[in-house]
C-alpha atoms as a PDB file:
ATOM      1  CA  UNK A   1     -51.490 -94.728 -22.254  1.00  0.00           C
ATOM      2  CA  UNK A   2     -52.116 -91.532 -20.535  1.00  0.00           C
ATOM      3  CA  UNK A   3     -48.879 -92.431 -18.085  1.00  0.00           C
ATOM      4  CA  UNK A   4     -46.956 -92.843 -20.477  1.00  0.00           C
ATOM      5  CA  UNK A   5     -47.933 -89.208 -22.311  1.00  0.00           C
ATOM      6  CA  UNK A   6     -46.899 -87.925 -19.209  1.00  0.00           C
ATOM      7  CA  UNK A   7     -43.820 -89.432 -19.160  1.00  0.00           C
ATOM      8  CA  UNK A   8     -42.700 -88.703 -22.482  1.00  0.00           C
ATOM      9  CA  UNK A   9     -43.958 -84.780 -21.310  1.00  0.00           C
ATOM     10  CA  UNK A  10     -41.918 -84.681 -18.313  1.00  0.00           C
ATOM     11  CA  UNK A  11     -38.950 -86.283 -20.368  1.00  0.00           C
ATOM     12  CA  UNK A  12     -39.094 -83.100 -22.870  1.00  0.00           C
ATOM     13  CA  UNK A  13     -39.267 -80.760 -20.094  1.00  0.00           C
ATOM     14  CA  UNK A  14     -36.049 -82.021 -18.587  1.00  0.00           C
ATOM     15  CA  UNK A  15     -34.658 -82.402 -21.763  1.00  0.00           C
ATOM     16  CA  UNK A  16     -35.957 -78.914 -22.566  1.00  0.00           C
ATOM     17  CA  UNK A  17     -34.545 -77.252 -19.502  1.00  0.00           C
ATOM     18  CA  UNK A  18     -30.861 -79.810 -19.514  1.00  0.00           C
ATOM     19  CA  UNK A  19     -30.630 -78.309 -23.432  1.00  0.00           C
ATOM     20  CA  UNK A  20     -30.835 -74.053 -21.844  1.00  0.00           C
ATOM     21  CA  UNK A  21     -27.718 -72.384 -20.937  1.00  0.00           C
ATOM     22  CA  UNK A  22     -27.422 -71.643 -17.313  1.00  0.00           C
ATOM     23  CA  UNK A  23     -27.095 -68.543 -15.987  1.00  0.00           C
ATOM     24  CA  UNK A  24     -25.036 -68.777 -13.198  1.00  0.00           C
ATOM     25  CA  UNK A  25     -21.546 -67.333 -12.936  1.00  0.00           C
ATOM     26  CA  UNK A  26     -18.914 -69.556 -13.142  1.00  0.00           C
ATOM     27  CA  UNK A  27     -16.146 -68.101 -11.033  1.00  0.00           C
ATOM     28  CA  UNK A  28     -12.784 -69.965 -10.440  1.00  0.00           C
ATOM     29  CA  UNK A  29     -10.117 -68.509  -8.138  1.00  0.00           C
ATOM     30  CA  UNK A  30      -6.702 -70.215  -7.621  1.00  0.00           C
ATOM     31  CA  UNK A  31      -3.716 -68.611  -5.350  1.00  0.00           C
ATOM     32  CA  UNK A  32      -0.305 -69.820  -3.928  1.00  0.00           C
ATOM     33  CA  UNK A  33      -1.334 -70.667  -0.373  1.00  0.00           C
ATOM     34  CA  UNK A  34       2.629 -70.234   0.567  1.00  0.00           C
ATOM     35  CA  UNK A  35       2.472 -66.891   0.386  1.00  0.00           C
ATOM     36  CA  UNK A  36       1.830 -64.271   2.949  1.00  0.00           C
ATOM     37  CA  UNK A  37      -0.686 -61.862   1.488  1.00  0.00           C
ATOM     38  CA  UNK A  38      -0.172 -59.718   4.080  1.00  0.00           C
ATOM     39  CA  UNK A  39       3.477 -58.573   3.225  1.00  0.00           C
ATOM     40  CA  UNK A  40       2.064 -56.701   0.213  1.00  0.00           C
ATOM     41  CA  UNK A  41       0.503 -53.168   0.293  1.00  0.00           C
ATOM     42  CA  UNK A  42       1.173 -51.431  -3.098  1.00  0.00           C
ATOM     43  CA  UNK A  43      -0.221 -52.487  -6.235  1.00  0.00           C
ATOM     44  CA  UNK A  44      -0.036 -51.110  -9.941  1.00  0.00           C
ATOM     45  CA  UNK A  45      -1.810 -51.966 -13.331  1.00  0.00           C
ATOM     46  CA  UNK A  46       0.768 -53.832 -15.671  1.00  0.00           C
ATOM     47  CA  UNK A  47       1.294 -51.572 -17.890  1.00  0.00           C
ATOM     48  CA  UNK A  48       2.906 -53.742 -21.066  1.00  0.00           C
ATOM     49  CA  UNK A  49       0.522 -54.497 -24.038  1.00  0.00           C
ATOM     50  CA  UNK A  50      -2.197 -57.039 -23.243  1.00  0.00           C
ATOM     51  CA  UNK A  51      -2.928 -59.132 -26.325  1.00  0.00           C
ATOM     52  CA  UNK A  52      -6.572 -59.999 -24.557  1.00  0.00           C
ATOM     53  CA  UNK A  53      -7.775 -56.429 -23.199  1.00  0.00           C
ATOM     54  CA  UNK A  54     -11.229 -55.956 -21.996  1.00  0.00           C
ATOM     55  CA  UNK A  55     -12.786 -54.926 -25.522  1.00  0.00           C
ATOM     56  CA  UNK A  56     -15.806 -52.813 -24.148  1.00  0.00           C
ATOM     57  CA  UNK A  57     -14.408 -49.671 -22.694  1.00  0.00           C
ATOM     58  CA  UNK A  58     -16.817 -49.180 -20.085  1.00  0.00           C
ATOM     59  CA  UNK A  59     -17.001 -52.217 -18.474  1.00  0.00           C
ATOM     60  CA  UNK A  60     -12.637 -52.340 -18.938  1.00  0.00           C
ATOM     61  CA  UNK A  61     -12.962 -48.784 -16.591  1.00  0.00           C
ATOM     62  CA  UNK A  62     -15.324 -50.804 -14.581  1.00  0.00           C
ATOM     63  CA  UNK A  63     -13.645 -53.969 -13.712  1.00  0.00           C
ATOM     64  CA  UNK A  64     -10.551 -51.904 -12.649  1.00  0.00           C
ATOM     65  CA  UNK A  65     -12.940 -49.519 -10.416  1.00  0.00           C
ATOM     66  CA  UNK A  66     -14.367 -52.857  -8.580  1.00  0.00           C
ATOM     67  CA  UNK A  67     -11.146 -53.885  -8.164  1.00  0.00           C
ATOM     68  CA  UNK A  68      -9.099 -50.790  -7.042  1.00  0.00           C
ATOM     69  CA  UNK A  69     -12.287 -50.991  -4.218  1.00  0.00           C
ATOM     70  CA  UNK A  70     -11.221 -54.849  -3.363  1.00  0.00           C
ATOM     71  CA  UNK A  71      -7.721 -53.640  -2.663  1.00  0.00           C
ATOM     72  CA  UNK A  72      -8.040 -50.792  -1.462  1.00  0.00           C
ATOM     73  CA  UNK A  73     -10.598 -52.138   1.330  1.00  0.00           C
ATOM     74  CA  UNK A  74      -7.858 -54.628   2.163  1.00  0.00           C
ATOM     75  CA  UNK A  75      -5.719 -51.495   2.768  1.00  0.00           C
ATOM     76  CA  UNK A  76      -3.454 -51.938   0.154  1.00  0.00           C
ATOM     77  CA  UNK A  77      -2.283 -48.629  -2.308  1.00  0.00           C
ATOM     78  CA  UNK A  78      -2.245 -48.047  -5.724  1.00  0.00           C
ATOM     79  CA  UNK A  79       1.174 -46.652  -7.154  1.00  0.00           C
ATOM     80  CA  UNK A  80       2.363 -45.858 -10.324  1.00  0.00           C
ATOM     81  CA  UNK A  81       4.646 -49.528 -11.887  1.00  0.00           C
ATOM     82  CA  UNK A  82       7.875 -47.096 -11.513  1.00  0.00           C
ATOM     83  CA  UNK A  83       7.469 -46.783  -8.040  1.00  0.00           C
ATOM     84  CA  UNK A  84       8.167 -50.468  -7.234  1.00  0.00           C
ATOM     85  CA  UNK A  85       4.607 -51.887  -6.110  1.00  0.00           C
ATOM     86  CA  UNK A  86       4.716 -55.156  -4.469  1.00  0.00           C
ATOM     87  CA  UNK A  87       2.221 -56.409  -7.071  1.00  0.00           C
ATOM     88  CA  UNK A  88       1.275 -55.802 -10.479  1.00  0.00           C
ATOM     89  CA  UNK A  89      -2.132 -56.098 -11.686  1.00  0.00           C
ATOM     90  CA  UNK A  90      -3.623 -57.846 -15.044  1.00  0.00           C
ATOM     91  CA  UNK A  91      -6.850 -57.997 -16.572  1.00  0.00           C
ATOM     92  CA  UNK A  92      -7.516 -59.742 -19.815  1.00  0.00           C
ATOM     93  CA  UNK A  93     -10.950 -60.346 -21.121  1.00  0.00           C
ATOM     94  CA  UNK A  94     -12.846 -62.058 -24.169  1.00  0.00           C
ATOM     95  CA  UNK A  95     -16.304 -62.822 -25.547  1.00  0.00           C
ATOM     96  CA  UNK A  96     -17.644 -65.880 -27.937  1.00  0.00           C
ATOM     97  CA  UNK A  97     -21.484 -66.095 -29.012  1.00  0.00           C
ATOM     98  CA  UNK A  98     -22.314 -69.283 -28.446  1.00  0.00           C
ATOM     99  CA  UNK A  99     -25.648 -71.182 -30.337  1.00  0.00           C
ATOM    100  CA  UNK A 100     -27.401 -73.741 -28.717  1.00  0.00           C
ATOM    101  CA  UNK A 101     -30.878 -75.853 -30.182  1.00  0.00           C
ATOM    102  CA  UNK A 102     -33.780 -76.917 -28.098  1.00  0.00           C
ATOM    103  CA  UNK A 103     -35.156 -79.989 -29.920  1.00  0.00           C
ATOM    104  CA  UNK A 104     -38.682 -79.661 -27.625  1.00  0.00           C
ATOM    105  CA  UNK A 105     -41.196 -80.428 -29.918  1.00  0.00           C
ATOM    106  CA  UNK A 106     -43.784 -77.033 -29.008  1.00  0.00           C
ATOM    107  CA  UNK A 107     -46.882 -79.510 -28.708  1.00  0.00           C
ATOM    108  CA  UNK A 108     -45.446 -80.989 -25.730  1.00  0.00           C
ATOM    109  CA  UNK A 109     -45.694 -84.543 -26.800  1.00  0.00           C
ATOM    110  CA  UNK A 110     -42.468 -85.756 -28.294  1.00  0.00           C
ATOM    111  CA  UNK A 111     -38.782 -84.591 -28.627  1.00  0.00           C
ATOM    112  CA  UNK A 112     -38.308 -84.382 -32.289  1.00  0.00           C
ATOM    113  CA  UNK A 113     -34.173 -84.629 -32.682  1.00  0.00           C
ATOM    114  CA  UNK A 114     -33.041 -83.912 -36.061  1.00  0.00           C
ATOM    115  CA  UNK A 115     -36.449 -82.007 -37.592  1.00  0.00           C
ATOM    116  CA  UNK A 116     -37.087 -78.591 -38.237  1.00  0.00           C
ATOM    117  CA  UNK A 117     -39.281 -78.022 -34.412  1.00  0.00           C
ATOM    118  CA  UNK A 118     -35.775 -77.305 -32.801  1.00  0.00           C
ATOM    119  CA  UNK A 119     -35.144 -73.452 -31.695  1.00  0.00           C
ATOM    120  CA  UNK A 120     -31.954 -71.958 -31.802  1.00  0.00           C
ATOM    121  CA  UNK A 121     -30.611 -69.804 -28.951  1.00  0.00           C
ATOM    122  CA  UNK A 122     -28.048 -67.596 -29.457  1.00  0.00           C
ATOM    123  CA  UNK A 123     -25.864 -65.834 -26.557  1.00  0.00           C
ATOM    124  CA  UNK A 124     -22.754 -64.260 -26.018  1.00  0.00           C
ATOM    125  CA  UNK A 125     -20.498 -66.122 -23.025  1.00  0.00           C
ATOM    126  CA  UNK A 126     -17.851 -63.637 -21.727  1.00  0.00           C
ATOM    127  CA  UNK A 127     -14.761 -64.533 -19.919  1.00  0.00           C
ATOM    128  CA  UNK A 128     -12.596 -62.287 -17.300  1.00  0.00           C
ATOM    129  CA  UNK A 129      -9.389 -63.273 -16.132  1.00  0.00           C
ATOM    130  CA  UNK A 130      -7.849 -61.504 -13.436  1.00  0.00           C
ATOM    131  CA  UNK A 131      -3.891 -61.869 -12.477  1.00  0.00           C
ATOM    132  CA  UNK A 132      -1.943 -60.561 -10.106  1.00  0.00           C
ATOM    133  CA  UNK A 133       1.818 -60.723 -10.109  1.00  0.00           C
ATOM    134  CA  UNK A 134       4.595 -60.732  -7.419  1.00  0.00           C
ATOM    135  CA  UNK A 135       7.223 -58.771  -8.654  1.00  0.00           C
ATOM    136  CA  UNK A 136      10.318 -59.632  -6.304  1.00  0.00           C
ATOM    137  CA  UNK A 137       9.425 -63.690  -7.177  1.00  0.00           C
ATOM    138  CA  UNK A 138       8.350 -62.888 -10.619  1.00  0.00           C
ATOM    139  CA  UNK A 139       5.334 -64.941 -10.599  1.00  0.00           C
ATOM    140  CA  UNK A 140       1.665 -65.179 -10.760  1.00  0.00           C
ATOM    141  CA  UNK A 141       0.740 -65.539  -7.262  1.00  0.00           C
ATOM    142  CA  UNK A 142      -3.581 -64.982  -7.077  1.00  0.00           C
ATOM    143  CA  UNK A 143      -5.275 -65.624 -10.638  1.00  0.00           C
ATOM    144  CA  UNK A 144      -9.482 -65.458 -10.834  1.00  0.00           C
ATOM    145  CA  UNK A 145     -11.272 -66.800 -13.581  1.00  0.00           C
ATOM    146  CA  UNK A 146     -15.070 -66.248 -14.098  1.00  0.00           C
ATOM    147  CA  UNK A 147     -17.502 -66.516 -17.161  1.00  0.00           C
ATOM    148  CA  UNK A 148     -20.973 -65.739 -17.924  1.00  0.00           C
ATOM    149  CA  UNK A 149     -23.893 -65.183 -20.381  1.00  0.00           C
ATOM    150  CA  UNK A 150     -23.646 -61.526 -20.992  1.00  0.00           C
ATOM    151  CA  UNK A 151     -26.541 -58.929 -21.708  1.00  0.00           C
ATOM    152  CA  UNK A 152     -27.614 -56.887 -24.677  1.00  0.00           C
ATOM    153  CA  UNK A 153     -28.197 -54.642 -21.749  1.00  0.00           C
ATOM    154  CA  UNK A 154     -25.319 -52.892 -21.201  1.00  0.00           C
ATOM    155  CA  UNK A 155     -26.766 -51.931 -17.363  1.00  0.00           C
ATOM    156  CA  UNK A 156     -27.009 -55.415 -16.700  1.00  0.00           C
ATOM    157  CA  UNK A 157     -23.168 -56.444 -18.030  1.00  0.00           C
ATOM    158  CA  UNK A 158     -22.188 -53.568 -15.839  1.00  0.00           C
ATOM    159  CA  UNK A 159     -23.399 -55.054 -12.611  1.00  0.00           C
ATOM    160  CA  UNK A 160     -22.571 -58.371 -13.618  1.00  0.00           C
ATOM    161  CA  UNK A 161     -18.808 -56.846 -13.690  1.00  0.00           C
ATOM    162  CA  UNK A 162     -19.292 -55.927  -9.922  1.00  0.00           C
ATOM    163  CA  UNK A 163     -20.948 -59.356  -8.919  1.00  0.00           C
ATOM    164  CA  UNK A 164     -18.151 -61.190 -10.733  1.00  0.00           C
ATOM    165  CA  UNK A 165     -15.474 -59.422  -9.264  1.00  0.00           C
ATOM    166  CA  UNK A 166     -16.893 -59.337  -5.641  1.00  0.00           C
ATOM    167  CA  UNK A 167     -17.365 -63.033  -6.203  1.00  0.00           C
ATOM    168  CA  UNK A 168     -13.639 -63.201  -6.913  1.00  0.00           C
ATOM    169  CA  UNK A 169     -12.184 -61.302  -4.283  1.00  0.00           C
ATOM    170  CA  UNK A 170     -14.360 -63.143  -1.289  1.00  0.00           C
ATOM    171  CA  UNK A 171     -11.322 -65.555  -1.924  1.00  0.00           C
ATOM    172  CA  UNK A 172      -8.680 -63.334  -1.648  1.00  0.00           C
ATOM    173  CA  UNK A 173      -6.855 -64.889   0.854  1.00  0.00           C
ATOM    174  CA  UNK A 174      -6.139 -61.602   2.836  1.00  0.00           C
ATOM    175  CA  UNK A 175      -9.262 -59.927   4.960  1.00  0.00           C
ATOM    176  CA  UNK A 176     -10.768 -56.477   4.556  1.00  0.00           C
ATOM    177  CA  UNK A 177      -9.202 -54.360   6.522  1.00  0.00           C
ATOM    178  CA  UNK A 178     -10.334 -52.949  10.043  1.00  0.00           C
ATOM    179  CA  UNK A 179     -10.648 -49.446  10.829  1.00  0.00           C
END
């Protein structure tokens, strides 16, 4: 009897931790291995209407200040879109809450699915897509994904923004560049 107490225990922990959002940043990064990323040294921000901005305006001003640093390590310059940059730069952004239930019964003994012992957890998941454009082929050619659980701490969301976006660019397919 007392194995099997511990069974059922160890069942609701995993079940307990299986059932809790994980943390860990989800970061995608796709790119058109055909081209050189090496012809390209100017950039600008697209500068047409986004219909998915990044709402909050501090992290917006600090997504583009992470990634004017990415680019600009990789010795590429920022120019204004009428001066004919190689690339063009988008950033669109979004935010859902998202509710999950633990159904862990609190005295450790049995899961109790469909009764009132289950605990609601409520978090926001926050998405950042970042695109870059060439402009002579008119095409997406580098496009990074990432998502996450964000803070009610804006600190936090703010250097989440830089680990994101570092995350991203370790796959630009172009190195930093040497001095």
């Amino acid at each position: 009897m007392l194995r099997i107490m511990k069974s059922i225990r160890l069942m609701a922990l995993v079940t307990a931790v299986l059932l809790t959002p994980a943390a860990a940043q989800d970061v995608k990064v796709n790119y058109n291995p055909s081209k050189d990323f090496s012809t390209f040294h100017t950039y600008a921000w697209g500068q047409k209407p986004n219909p998915n901005p990044v709402q909050n305006p501090a992290l917006a001003a600090e997504v583009r200040t992470q990634i004017d640093a990415q680019l600009k390590s990789r010795g590429m310059k920022m120019v204004a879109e009428s001066q004919n940059p190689d690339l063009i730069l988008v950033v669109s952004g979004g935010s859902k809450k998202q509710t999950t239930y633990s159904n862990y019964d609190p005295s450790g003994t049995i899961l109790t699915a469909g009764t009132d012992y289950g605990v609601a957890r409520t978090s926001v998941i926050g998405a950042l897509v970042v695109d870059i454009y060439d402009v002579k082929a008119k095409q997406v050619i580098w496009r990074a994904t990432a998502l996450d659980i964000l803070s009610k701490n804006h600190e936090k969301n703010l250097k989440l923004v830089d680990s994101v976006i570092d995350k991203m660019f370790q796959k630009y397919p172009y190195p930093l560049a040497t001095n």
